[in-house]
ModelCIF file with pLDDT and N, C-alpha, C, O atoms, coordinates in Angstrom:
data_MODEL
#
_entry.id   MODEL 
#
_entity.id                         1 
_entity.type                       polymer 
_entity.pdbx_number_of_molecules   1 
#
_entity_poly.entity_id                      1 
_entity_poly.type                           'polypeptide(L)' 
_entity_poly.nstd_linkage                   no 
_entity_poly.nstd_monomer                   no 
_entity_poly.pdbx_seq_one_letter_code       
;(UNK)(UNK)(UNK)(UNK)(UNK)(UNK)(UNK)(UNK)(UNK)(UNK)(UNK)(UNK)(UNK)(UNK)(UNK)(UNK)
(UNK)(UNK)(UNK)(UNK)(UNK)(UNK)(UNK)(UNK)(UNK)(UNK)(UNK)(UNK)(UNK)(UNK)(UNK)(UNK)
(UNK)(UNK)
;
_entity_poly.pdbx_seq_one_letter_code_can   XXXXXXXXXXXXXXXXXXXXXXXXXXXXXXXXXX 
_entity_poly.pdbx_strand_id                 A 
#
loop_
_entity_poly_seq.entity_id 
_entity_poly_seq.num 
_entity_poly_seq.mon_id 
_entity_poly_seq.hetero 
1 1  UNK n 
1 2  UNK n 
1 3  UNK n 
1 4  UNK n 
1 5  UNK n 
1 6  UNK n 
1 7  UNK n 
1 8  UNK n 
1 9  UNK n 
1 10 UNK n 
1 11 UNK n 
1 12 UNK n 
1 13 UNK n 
1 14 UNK n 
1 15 UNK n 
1 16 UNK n 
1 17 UNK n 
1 18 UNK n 
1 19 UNK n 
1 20 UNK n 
1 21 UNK n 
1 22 UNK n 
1 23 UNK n 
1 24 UNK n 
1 25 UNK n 
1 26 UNK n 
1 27 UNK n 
1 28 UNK n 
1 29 UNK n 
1 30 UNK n 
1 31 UNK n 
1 32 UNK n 
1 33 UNK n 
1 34 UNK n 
#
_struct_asym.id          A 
_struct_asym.entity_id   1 
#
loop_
_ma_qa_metric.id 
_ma_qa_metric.mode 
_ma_qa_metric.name 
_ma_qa_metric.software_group_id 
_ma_qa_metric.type 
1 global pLDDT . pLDDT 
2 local  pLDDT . pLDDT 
#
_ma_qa_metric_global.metric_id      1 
_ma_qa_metric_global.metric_value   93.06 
_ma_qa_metric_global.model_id       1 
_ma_qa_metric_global.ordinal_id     1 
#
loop_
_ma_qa_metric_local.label_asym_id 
_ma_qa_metric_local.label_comp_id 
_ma_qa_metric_local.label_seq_id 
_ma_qa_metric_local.metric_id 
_ma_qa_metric_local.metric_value 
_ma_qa_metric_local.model_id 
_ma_qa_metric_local.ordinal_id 
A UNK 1  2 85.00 1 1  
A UNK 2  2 85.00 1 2  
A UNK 3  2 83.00 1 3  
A UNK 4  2 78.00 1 4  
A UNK 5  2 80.00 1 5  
A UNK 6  2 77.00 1 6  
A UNK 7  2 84.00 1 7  
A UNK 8  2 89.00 1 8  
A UNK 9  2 92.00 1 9  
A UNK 10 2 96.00 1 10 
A UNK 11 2 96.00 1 11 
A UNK 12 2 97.00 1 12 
A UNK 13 2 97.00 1 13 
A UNK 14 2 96.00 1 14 
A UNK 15 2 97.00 1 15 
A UNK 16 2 97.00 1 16 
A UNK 17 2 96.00 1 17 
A UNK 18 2 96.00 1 18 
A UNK 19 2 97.00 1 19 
A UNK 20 2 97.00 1 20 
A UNK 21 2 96.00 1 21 
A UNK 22 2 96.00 1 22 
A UNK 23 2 96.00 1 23 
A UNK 24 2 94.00 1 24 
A UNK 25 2 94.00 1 25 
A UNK 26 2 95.00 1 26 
A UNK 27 2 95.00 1 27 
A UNK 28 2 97.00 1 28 
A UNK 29 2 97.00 1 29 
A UNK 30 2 98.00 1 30 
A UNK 31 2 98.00 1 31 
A UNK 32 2 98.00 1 32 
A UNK 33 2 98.00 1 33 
A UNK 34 2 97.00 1 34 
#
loop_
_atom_site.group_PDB 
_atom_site.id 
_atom_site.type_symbol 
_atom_site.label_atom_id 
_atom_site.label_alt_id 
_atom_site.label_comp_id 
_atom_site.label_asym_id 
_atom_site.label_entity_id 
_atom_site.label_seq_id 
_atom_site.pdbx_PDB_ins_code 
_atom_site.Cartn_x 
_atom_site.Cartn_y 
_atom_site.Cartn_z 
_atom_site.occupancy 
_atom_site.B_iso_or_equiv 
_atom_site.pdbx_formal_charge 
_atom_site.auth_seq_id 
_atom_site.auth_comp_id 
_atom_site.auth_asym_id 
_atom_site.auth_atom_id 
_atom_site.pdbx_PDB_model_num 
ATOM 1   N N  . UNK A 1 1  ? -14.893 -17.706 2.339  1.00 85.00 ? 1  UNK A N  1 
ATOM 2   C CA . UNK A 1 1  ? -14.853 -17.203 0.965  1.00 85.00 ? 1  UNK A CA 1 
ATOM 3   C C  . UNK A 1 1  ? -16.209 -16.682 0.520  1.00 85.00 ? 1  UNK A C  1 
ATOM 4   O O  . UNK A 1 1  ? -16.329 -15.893 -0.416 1.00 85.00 ? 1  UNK A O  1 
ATOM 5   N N  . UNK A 1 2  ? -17.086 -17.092 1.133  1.00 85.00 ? 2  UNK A N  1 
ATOM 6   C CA . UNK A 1 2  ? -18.472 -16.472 1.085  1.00 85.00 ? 2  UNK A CA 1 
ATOM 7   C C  . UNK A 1 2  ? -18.701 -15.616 1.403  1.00 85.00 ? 2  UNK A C  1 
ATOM 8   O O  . UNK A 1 2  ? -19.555 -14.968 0.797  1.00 85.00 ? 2  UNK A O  1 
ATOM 9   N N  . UNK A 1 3  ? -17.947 -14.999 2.776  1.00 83.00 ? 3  UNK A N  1 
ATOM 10  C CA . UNK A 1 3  ? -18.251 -13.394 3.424  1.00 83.00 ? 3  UNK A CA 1 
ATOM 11  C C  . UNK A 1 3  ? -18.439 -12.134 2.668  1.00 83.00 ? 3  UNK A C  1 
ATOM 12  O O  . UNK A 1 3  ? -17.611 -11.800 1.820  1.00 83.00 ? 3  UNK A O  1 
ATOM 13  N N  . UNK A 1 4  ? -19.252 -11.577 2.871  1.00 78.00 ? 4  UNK A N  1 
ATOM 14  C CA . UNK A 1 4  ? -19.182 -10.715 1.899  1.00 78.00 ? 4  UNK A CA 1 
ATOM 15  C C  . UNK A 1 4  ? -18.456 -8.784  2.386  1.00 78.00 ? 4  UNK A C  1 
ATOM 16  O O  . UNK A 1 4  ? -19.224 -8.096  3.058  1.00 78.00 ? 4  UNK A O  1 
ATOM 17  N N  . UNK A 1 5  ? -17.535 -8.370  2.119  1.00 80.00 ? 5  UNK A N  1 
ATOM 18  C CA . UNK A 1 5  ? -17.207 -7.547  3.041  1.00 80.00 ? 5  UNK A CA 1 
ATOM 19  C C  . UNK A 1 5  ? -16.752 -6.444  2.534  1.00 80.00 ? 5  UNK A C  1 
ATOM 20  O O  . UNK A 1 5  ? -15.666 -6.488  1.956  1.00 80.00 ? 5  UNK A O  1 
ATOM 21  N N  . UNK A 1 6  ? -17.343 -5.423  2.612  1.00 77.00 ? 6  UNK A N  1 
ATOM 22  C CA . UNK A 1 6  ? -18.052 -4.384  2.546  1.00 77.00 ? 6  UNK A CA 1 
ATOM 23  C C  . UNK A 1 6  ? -16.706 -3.410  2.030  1.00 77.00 ? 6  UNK A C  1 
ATOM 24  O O  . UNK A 1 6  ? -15.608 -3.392  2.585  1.00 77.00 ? 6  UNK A O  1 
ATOM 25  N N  . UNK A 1 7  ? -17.123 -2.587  0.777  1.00 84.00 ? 7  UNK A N  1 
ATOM 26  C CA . UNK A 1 7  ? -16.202 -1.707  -0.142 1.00 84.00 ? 7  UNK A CA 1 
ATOM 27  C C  . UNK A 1 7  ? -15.069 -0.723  1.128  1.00 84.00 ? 7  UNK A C  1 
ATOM 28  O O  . UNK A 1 7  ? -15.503 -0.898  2.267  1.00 84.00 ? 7  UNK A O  1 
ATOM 29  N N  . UNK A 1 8  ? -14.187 -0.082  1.108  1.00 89.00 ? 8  UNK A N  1 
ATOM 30  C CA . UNK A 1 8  ? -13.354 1.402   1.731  1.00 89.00 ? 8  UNK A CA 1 
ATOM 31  C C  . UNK A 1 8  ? -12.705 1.645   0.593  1.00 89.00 ? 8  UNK A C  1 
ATOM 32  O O  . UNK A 1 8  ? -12.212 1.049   -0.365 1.00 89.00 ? 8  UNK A O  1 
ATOM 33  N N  . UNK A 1 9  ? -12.974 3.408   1.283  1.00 92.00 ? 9  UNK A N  1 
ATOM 34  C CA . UNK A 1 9  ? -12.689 3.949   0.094  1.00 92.00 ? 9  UNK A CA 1 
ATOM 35  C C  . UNK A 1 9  ? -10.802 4.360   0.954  1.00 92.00 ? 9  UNK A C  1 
ATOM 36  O O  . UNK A 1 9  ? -10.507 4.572   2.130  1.00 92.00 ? 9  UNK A O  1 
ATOM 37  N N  . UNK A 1 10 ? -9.951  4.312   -0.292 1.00 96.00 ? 10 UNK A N  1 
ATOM 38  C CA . UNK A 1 10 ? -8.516  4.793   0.038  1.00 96.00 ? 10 UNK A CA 1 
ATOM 39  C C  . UNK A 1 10 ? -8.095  5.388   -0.820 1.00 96.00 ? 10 UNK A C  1 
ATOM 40  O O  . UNK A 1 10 ? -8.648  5.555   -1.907 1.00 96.00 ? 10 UNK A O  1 
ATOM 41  N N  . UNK A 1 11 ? -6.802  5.908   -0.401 1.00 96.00 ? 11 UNK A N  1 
ATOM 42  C CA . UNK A 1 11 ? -5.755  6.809   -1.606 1.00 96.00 ? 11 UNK A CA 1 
ATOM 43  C C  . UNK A 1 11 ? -4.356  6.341   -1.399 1.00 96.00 ? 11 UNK A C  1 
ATOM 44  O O  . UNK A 1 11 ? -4.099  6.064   -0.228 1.00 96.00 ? 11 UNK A O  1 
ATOM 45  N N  . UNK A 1 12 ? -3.349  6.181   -2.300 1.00 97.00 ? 12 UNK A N  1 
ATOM 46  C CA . UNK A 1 12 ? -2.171  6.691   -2.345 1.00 97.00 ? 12 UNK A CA 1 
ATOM 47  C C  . UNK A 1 12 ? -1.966  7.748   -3.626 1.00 97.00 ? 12 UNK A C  1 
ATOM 48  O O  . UNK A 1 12 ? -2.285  7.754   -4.815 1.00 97.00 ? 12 UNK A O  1 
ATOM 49  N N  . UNK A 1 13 ? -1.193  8.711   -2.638 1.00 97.00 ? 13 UNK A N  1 
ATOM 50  C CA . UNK A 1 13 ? -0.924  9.887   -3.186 1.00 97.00 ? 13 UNK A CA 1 
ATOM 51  C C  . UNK A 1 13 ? 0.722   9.603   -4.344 1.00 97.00 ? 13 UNK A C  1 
ATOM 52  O O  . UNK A 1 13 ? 1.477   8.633   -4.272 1.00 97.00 ? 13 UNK A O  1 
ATOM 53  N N  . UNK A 1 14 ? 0.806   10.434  -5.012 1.00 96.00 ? 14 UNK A N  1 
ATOM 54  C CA . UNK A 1 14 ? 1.950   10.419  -5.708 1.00 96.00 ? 14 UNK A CA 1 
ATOM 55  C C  . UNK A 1 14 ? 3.347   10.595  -4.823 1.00 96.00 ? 14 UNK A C  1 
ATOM 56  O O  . UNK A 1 14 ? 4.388   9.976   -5.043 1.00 96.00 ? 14 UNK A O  1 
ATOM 57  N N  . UNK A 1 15 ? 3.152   11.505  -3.848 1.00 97.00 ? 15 UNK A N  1 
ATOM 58  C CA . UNK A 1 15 ? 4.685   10.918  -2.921 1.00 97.00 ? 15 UNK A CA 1 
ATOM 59  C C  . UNK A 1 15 ? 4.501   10.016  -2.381 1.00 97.00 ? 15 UNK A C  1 
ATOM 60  O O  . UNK A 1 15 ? 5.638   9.547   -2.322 1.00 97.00 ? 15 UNK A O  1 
ATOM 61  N N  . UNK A 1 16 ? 3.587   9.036   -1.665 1.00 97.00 ? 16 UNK A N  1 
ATOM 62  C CA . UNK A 1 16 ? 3.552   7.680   -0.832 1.00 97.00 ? 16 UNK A CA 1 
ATOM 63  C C  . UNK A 1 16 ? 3.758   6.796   -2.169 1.00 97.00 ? 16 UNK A C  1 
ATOM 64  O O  . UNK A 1 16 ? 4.451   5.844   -1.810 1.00 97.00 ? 16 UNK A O  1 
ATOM 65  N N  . UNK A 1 17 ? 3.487   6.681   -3.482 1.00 96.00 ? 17 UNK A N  1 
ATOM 66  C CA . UNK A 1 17 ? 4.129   6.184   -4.105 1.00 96.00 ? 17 UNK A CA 1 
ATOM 67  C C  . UNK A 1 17 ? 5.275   6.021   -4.660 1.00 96.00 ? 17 UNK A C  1 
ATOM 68  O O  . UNK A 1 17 ? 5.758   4.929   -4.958 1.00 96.00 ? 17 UNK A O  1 
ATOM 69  N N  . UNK A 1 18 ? 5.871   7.296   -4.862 1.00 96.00 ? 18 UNK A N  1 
ATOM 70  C CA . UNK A 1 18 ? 7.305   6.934   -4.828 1.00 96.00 ? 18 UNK A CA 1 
ATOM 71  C C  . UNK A 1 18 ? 8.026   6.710   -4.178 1.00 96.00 ? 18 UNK A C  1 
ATOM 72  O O  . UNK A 1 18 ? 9.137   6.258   -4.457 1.00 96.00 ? 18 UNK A O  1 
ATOM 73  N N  . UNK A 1 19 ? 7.381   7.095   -2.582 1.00 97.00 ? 19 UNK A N  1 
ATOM 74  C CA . UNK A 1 19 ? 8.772   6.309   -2.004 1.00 97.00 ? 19 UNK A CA 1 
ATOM 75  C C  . UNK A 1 19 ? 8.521   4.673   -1.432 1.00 97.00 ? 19 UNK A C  1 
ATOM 76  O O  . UNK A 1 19 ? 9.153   4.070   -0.564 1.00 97.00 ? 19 UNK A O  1 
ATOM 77  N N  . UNK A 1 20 ? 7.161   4.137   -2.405 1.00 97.00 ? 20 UNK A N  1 
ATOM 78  C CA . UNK A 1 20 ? 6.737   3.175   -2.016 1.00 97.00 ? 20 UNK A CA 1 
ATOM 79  C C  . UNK A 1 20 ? 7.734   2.254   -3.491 1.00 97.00 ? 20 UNK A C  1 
ATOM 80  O O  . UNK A 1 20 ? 8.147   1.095   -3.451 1.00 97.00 ? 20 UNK A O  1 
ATOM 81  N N  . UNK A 1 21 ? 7.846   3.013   -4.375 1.00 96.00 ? 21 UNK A N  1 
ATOM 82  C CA . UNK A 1 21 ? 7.817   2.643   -5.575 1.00 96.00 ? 21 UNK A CA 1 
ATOM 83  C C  . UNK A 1 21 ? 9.991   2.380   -5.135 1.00 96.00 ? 21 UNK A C  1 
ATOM 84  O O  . UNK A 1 21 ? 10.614  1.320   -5.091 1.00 96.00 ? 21 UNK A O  1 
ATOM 85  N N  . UNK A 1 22 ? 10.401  3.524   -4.951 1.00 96.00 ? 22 UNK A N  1 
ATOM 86  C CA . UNK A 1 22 ? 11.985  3.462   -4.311 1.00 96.00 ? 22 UNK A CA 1 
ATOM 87  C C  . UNK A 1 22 ? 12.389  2.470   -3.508 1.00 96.00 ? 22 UNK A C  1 
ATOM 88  O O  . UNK A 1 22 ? 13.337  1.740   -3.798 1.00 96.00 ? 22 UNK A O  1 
ATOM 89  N N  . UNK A 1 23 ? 11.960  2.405   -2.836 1.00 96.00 ? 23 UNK A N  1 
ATOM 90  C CA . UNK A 1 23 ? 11.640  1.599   -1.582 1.00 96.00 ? 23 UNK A CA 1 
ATOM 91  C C  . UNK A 1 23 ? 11.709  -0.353  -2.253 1.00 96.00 ? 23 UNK A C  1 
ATOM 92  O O  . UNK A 1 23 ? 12.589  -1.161  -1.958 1.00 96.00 ? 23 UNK A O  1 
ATOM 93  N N  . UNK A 1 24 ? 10.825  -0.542  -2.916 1.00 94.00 ? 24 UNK A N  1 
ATOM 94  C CA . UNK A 1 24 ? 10.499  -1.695  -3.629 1.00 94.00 ? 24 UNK A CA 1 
ATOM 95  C C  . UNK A 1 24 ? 11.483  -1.971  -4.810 1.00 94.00 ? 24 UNK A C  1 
ATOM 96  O O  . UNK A 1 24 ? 11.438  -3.061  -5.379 1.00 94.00 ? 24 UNK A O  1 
ATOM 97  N N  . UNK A 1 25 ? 12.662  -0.693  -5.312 1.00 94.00 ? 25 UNK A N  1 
ATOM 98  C CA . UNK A 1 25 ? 12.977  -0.848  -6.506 1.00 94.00 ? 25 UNK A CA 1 
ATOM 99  C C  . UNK A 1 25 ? 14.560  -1.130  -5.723 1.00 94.00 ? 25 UNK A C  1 
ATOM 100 O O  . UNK A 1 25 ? 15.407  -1.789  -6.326 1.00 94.00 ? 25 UNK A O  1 
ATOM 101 N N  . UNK A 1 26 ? 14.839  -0.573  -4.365 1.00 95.00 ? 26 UNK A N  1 
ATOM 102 C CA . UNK A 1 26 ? 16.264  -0.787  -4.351 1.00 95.00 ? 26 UNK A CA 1 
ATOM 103 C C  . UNK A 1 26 ? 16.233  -2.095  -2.671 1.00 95.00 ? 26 UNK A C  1 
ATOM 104 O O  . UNK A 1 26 ? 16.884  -1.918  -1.642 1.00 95.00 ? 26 UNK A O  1 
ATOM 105 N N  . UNK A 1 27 ? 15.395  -3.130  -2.922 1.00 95.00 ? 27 UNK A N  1 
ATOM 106 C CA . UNK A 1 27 ? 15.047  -4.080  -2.113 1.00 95.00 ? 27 UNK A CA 1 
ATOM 107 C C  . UNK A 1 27 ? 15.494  -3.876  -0.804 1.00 95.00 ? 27 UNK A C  1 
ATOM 108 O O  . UNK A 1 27 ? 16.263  -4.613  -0.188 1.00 95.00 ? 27 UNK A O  1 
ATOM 109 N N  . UNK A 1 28 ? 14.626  -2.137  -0.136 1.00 97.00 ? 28 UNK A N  1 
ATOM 110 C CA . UNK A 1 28 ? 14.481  -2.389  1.310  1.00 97.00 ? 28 UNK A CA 1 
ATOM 111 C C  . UNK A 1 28 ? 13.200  -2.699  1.774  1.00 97.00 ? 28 UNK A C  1 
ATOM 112 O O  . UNK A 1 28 ? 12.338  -3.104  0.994  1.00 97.00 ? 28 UNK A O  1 
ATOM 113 N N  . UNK A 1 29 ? 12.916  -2.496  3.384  1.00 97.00 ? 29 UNK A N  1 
ATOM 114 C CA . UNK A 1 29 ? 11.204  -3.479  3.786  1.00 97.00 ? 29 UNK A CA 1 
ATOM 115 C C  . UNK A 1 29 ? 10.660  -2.530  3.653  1.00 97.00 ? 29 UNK A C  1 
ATOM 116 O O  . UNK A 1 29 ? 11.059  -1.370  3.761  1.00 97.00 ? 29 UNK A O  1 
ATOM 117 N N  . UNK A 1 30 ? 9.343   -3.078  3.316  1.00 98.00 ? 30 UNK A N  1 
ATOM 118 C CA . UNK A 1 30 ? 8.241   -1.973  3.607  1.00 98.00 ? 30 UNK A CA 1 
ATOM 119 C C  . UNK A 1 30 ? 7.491   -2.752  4.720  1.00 98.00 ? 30 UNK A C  1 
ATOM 120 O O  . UNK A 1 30 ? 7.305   -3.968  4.681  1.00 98.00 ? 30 UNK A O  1 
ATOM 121 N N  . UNK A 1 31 ? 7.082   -1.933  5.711  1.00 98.00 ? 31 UNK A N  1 
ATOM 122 C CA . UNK A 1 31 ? 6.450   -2.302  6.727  1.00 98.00 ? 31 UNK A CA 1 
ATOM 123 C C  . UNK A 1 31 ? 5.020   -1.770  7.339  1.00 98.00 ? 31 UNK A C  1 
ATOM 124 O O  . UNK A 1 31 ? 4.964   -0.722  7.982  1.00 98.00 ? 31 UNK A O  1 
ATOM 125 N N  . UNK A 1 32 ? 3.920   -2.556  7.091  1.00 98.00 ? 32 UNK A N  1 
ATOM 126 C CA . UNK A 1 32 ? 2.350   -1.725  7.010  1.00 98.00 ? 32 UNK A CA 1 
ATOM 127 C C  . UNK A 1 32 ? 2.434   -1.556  8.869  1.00 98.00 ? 32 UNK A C  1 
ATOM 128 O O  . UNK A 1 32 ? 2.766   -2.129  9.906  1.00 98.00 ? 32 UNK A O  1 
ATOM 129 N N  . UNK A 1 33 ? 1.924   -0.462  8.364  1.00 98.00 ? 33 UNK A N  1 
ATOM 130 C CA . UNK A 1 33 ? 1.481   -0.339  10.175 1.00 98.00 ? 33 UNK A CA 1 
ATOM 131 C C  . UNK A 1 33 ? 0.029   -0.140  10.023 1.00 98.00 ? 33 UNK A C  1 
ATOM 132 O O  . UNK A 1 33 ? -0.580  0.849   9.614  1.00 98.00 ? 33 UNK A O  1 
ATOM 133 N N  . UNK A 1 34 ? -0.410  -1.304  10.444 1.00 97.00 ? 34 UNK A N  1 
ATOM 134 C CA . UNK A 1 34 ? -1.937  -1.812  10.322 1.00 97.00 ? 34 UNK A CA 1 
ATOM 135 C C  . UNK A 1 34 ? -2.623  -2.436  9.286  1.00 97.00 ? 34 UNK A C  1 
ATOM 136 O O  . UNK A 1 34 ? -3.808  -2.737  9.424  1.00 97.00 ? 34 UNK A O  1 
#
């Protein structure tokens, strides 16, 4: 809990959100690859 670890910068775009947002609203998986 001490580590201290270091900022990245990211994005989600407005289509990876909606179909992140769809996805989450009609309870199928979302699955991270990585």
């Amino acid at each position: 809990t001490q580590h201290h670890i270091h900022t990245e910068y990211y994005e989600v775009s407005g289509e990876a959100a909606g179909s992140i947002n769809r996805a989450r609203r009609e309870g199928r998986r979302i699955i991270a690859v990585g």
